[in-house]
Protein backbone atom coordinates (compact mmCIF):
# COMPACT_ATOMS: atom_id res chain seq x y z
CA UNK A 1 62.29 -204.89 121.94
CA UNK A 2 63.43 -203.81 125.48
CA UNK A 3 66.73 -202.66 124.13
CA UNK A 4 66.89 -199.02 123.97
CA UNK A 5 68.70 -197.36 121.03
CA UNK A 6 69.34 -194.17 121.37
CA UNK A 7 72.54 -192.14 119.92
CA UNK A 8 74.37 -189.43 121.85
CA UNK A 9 74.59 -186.65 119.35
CA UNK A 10 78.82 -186.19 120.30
CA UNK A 11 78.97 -189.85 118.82
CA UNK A 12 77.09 -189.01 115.85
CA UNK A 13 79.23 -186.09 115.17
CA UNK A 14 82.54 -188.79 115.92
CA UNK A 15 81.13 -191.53 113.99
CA UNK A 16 83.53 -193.26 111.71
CA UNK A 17 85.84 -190.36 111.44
CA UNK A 18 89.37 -191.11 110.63
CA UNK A 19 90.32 -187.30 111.61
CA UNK A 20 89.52 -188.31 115.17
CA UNK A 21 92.33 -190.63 114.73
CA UNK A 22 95.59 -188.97 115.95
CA UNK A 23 97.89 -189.95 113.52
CA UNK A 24 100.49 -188.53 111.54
CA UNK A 25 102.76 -190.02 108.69
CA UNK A 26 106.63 -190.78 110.48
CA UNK A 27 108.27 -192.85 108.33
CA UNK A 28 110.49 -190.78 107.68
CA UNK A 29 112.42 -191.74 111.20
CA UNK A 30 113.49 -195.66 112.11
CA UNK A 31 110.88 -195.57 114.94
CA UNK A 32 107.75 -194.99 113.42
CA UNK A 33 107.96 -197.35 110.82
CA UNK A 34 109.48 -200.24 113.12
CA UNK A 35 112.79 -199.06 113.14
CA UNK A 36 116.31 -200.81 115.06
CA UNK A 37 114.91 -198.68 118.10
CA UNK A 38 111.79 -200.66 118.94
CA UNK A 39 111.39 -203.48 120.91
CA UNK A 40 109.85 -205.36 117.61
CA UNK A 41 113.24 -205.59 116.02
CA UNK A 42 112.43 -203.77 113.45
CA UNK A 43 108.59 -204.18 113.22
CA UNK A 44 106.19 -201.42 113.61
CA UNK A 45 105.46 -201.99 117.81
CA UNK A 46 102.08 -202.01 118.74
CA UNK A 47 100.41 -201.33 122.13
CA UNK A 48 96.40 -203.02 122.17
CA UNK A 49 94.40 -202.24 125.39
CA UNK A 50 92.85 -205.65 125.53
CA UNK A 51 91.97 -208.85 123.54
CA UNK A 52 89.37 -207.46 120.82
CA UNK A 53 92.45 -204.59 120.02
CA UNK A 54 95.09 -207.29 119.69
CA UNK A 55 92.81 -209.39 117.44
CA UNK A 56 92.61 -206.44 115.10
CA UNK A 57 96.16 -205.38 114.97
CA UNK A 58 97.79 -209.05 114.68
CA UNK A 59 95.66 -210.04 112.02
CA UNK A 60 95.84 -206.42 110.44
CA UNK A 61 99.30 -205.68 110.58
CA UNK A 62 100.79 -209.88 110.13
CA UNK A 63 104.29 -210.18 110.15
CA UNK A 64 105.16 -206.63 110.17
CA UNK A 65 104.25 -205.82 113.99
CA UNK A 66 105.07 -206.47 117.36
CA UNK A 67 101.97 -206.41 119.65
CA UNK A 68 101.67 -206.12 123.53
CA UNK A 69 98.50 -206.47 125.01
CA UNK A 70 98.00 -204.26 128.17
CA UNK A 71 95.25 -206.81 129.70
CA UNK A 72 97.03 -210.22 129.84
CA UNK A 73 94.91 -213.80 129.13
CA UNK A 74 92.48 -213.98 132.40
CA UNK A 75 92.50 -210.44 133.33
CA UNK A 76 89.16 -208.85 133.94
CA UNK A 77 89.21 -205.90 131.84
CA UNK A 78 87.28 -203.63 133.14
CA UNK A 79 89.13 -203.95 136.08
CA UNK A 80 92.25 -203.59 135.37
CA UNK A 81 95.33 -202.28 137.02
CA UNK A 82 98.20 -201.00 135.15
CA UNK A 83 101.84 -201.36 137.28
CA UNK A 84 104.41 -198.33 136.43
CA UNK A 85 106.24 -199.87 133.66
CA UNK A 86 103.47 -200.90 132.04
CA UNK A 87 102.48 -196.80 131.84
CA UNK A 88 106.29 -195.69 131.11
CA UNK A 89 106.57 -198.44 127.78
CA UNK A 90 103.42 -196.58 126.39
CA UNK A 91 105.55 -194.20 125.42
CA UNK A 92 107.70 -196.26 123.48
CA UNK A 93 104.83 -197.40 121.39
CA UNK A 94 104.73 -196.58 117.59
CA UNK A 95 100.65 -197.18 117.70
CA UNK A 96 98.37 -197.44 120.65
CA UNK A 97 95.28 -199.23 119.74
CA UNK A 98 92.52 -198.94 122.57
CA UNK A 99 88.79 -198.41 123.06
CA UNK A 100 87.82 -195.57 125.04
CA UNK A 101 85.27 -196.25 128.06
CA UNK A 102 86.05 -199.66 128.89
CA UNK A 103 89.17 -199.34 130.97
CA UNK A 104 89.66 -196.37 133.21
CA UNK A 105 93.36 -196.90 134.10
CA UNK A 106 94.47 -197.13 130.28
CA UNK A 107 92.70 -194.49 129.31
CA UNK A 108 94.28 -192.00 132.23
CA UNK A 109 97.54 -193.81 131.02
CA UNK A 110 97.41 -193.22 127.72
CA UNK A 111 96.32 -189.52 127.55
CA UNK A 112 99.76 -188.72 129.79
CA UNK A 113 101.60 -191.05 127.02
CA UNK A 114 100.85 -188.68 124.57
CA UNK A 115 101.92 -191.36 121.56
CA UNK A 116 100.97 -189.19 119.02
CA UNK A 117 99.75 -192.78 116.88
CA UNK A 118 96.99 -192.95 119.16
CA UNK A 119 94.03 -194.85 117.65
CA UNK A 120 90.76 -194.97 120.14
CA UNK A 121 88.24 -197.55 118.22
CA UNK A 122 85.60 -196.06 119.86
CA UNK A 123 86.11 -193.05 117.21
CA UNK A 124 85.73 -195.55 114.05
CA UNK A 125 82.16 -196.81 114.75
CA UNK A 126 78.57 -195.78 116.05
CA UNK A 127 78.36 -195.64 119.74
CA UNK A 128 74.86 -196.42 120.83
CA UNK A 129 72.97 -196.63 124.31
CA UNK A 130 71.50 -199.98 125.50
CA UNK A 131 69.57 -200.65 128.73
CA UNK A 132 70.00 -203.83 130.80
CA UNK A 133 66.14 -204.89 129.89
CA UNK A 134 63.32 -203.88 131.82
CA UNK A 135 63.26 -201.35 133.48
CA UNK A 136 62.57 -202.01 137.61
CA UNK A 137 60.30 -199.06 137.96
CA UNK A 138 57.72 -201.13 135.81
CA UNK A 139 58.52 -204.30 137.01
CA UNK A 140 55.35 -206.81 136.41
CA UNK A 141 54.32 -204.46 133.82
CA UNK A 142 52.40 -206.46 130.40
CA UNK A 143 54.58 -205.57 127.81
CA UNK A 144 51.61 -203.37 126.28
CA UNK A 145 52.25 -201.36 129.51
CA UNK A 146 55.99 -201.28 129.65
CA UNK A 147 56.04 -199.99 125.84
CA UNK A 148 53.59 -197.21 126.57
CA UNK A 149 56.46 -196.44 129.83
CA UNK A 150 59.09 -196.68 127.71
CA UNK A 151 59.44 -193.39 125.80
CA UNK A 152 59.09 -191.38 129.32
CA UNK A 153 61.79 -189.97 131.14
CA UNK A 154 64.77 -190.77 128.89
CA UNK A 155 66.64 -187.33 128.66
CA UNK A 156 66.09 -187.44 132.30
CA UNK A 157 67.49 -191.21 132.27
CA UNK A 158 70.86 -189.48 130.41
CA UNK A 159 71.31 -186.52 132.54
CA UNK A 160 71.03 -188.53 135.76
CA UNK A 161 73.77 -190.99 134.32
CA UNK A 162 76.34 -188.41 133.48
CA UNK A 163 75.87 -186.84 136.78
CA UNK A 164 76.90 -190.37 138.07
CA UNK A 165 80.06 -190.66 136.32
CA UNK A 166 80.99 -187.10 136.83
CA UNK A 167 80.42 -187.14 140.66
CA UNK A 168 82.88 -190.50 140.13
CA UNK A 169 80.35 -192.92 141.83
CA UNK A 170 82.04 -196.53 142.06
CA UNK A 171 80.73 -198.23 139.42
CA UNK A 172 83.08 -198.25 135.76
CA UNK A 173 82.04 -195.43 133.50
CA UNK A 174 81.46 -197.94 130.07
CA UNK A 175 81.66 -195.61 127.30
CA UNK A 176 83.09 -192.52 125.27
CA UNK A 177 80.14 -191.11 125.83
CA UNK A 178 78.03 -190.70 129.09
CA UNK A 179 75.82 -193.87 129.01
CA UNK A 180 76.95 -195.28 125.40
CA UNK A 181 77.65 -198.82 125.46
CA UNK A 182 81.25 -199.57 124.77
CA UNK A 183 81.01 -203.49 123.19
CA UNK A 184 81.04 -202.59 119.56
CA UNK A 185 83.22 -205.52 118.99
CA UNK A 186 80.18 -207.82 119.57
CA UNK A 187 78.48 -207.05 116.62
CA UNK A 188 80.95 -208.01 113.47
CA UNK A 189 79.29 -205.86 111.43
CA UNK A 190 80.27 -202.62 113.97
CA UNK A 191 83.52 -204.48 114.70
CA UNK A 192 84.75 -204.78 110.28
CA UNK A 193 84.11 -200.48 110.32
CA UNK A 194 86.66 -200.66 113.08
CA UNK A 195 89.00 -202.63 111.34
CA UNK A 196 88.88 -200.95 108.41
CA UNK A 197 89.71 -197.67 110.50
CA UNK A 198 92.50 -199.78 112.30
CA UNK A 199 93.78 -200.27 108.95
CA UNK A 200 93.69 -197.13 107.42
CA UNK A 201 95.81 -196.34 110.69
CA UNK A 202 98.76 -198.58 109.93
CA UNK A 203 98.92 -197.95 105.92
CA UNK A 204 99.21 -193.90 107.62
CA UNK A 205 102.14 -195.11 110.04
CA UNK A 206 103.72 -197.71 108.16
CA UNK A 207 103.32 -196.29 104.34
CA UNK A 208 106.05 -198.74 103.42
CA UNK A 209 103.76 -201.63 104.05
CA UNK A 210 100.55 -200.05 102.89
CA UNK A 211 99.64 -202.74 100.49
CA UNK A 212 100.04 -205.50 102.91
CA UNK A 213 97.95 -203.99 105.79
CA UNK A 214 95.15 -202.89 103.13
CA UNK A 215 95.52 -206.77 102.05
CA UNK A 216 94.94 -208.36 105.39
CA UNK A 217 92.39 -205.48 106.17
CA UNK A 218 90.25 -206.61 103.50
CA UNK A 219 90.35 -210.44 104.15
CA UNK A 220 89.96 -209.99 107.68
CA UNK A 221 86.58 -207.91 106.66
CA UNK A 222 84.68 -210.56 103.94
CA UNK A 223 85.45 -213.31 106.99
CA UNK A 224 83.42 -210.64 109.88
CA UNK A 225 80.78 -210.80 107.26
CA UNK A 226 80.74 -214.34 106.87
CA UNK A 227 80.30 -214.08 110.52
CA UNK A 228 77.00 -211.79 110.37
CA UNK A 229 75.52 -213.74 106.92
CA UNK A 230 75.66 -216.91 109.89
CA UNK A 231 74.36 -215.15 112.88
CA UNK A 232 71.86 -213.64 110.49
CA UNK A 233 70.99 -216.90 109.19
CA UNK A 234 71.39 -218.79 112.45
CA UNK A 235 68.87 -217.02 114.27
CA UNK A 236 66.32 -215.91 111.82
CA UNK A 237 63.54 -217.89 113.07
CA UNK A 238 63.78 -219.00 116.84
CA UNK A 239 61.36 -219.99 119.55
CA UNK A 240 62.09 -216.85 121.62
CA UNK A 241 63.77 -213.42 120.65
CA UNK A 242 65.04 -213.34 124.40
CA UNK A 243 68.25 -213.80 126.10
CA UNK A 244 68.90 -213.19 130.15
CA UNK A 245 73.08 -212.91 130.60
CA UNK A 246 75.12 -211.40 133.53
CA UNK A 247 76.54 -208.97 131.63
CA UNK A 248 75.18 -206.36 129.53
CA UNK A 249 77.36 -206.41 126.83
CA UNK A 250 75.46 -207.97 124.04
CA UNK A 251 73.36 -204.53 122.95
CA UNK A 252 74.95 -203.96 119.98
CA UNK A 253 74.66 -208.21 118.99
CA UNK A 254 71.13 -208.06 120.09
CA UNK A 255 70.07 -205.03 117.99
CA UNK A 256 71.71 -205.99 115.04
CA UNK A 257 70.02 -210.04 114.97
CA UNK A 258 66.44 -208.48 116.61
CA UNK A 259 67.16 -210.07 119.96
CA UNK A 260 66.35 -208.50 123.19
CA UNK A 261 68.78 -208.31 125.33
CA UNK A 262 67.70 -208.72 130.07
CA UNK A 263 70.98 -208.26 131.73
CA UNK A 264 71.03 -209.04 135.43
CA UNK A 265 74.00 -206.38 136.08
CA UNK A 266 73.50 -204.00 133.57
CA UNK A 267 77.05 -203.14 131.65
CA UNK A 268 78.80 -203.42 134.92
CA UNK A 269 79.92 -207.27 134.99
CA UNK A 270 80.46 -207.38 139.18
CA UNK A 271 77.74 -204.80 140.07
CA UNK A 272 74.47 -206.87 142.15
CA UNK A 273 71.43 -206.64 140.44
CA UNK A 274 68.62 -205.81 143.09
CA UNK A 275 65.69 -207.91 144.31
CA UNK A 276 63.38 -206.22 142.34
CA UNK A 277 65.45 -206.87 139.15
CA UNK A 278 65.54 -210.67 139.66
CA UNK A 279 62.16 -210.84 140.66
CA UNK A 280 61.44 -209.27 137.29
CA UNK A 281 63.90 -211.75 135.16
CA UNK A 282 62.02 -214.22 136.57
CA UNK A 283 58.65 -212.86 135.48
CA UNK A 284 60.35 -212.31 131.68
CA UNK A 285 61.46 -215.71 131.84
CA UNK A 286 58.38 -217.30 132.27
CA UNK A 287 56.15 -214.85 129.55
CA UNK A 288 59.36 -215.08 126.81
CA UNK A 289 59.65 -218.49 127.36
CA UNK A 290 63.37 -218.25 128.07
CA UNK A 291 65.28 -221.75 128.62
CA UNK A 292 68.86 -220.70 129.52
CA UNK A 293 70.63 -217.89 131.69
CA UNK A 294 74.12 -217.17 130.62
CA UNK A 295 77.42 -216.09 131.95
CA UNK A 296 80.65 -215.24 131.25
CA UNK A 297 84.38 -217.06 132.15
CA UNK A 298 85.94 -214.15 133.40
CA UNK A 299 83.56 -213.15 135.92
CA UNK A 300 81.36 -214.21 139.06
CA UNK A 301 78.37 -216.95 137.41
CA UNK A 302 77.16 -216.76 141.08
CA UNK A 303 73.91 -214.71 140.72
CA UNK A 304 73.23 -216.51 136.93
CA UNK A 305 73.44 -219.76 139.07
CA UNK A 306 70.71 -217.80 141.40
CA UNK A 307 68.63 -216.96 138.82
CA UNK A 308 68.42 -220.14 137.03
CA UNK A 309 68.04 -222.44 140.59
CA UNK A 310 64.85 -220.27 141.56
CA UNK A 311 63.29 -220.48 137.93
CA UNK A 312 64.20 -224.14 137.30
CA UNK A 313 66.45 -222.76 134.08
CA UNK A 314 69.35 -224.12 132.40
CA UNK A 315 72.88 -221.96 132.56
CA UNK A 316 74.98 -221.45 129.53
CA UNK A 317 78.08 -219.64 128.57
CA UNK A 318 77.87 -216.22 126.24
CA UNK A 319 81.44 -214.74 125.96
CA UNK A 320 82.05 -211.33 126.05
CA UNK A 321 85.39 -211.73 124.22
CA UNK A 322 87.17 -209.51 126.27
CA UNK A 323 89.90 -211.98 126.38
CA UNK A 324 90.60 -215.53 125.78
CA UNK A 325 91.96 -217.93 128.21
CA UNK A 326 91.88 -221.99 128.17
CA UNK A 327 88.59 -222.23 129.69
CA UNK A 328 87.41 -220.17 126.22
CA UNK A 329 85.73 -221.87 123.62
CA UNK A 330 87.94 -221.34 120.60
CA UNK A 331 91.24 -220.05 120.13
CA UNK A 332 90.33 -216.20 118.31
CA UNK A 333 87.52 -214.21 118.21
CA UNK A 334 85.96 -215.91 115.43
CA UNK A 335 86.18 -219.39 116.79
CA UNK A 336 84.49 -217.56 119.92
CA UNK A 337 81.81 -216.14 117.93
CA UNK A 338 80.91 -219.06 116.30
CA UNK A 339 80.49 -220.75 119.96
CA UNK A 340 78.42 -217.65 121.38
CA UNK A 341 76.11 -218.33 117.81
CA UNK A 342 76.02 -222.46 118.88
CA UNK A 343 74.88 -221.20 121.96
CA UNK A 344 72.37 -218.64 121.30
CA UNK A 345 70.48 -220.85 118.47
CA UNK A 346 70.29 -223.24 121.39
CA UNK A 347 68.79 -221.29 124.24
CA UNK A 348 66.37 -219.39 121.55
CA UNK A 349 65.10 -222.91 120.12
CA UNK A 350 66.94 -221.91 116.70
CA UNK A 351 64.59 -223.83 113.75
């Protein structure tokens, strides 16, 4: 597989530890526990970065919270912009739910909040590294060739990339860690261990509702591993292991089903691939027998459209769920998923 996998040790040492979750149990006053003071009359008020956060804590915390989602419906996320009030109601919040590395301006927003129910997802999972696919430097390489390339030069790889992000190049820094891929929602499996930290989160700052938000935490769980027993079963035998999308955000889906994953702009959905990047997708294309270049709704499908006129391939939609709009197809994140699965068997020749 040409998606690399390796795990910053800082992650390791975060991995799925509720400690790193800054919480601390204030029921005792009307506006931790959704007191008269909140805007959630009465509900336990709820601040989620962007779509796969507000999936979590609506169908975590039901009828007893009010959420607002910083990135409204057809908002790029990555991109996003937060106006003055939208930084001054943080502070307000009972919980802030948000995932580290994705969005710049909410994450500078929320450390000056200082809500001290702060909850970063990224915290409650495995952060891994994932390249966009081949590398260019071996571009027209046989695969035998590429995989005796591919161990070399990797801690160099890492230290280049966090000299990147700390001399603030333009490009988004995607991760918690320098060079860890941030789209841990993609894979349900990754995405239930978050939910069961979201969970433990509101049963800490809510007590009064434990049972409920254990409850829904638990049902929402057995239906994300309904979801992986059907991607699992969906694409265990296929034509091709190989997918080409626009974005990079499908490591974590790809690793987890034994796909490989060719990005044209690496984790960065509006950074230009280069020539020699295309010219290699379209070399992968033809020796992986790939059918179908995909895109996303809320960004540019201008160079997919590119890459799929000059190798005579079909385009397709793979949804990074980073929010839902009406040109999405489904209504939640599952109904989503299930489309991204329709899709994939599709494109891979699913038997």
């Amino acid at each position: 597989m040409n998606v690399r996998r390796l795990i910053p040790p800082t992650a390791l040492a975060g991995a799925v530890a509720l400690g790193l979750v800054s919480l601390s149990a204030c029921a005792g006053s009307p506006d931790a526990a959704g007191g008269d003071s909140g805007s959630g009359g009465g509900k336990l008020d709820v601040v989620a970065s962007f779509y796969p956060m507000q999936f979590l804590a609506e169908r975590i915390g039901g009828g007893h919270v009010a959420v607002e989602t910083l990135t409204k419906p057809g908002v790029e996320p990555h991109d996003l912009e937060l106006k003055p009030r939208q930084v001054g109601a943080l502070g307000d919040a009972d919980v802030i739910l948000y995932l580290k590395g994705i969005q710049p301006a909410v994450d500078e927003a929320i450390a000056q909040a200082r809500v001290e129910n702060t909850v970063d997802a990224a915290t409650l999972t495995k952060l891994e590294e994932h390249g966009t696919g081949v590398d260019d430097a071996h571009a027209g390489e046989s695969p035998e060739e590429h995989a005796a390339h591919a161990g070399e030069g990797h801690a160099e790889e890492g230290h280049e990339e966090a000299g990147h992000a700390e001399e603030g190049h333009e490009g988004h820094d995607h991760g918690s860690e320098a060079g860890a891929d941030p789209h841990i929602w993609l894979d349900p499996v990754k995405y239930a261990e978050v939910a069961k930290g979201v969970g433990a989160a509101f049963e800490k700052a809510d007590p009064a509702h434990a049972a409920d938000y254990k409850k829904n935490t638990a049902d929402l769980v057995k239906k994300l591993e309904g979801l992986d027993t059907e991607f699992e079963t969906g694409l265990k035998n296929t034509t091709t292991r190989t997918f080409i999308t626009t974005h990079s955000a499908f490591g974590y889906l790809a690793e987890r089903y034994g796909l490989d994953q060719e990005g044209i702009s690496g984790l960065d959905p509006e950074s230009e691939p280069s020539p020699a990047r295309m010219k290699e997708l379209q070399r992968v294309a033809a020796r992986e027998k790939v059918t179908t270049v995909f895109f996303e709704t809320l960004a540019s499908d201008k160079t997919a459209k590119t890459l799929a006129g000059d190798t005579g391939l079909k385009t397709d939609v793979l949804d990074p769920l980073e929010g839902i709009t009406d040109r999405s197809r489904g209504d939640d994140y599952v109904e989503v998923m299930r489309s991204n699965l329709a899709a994939l068997k599709k494109a891979l020749g699913a038997k």
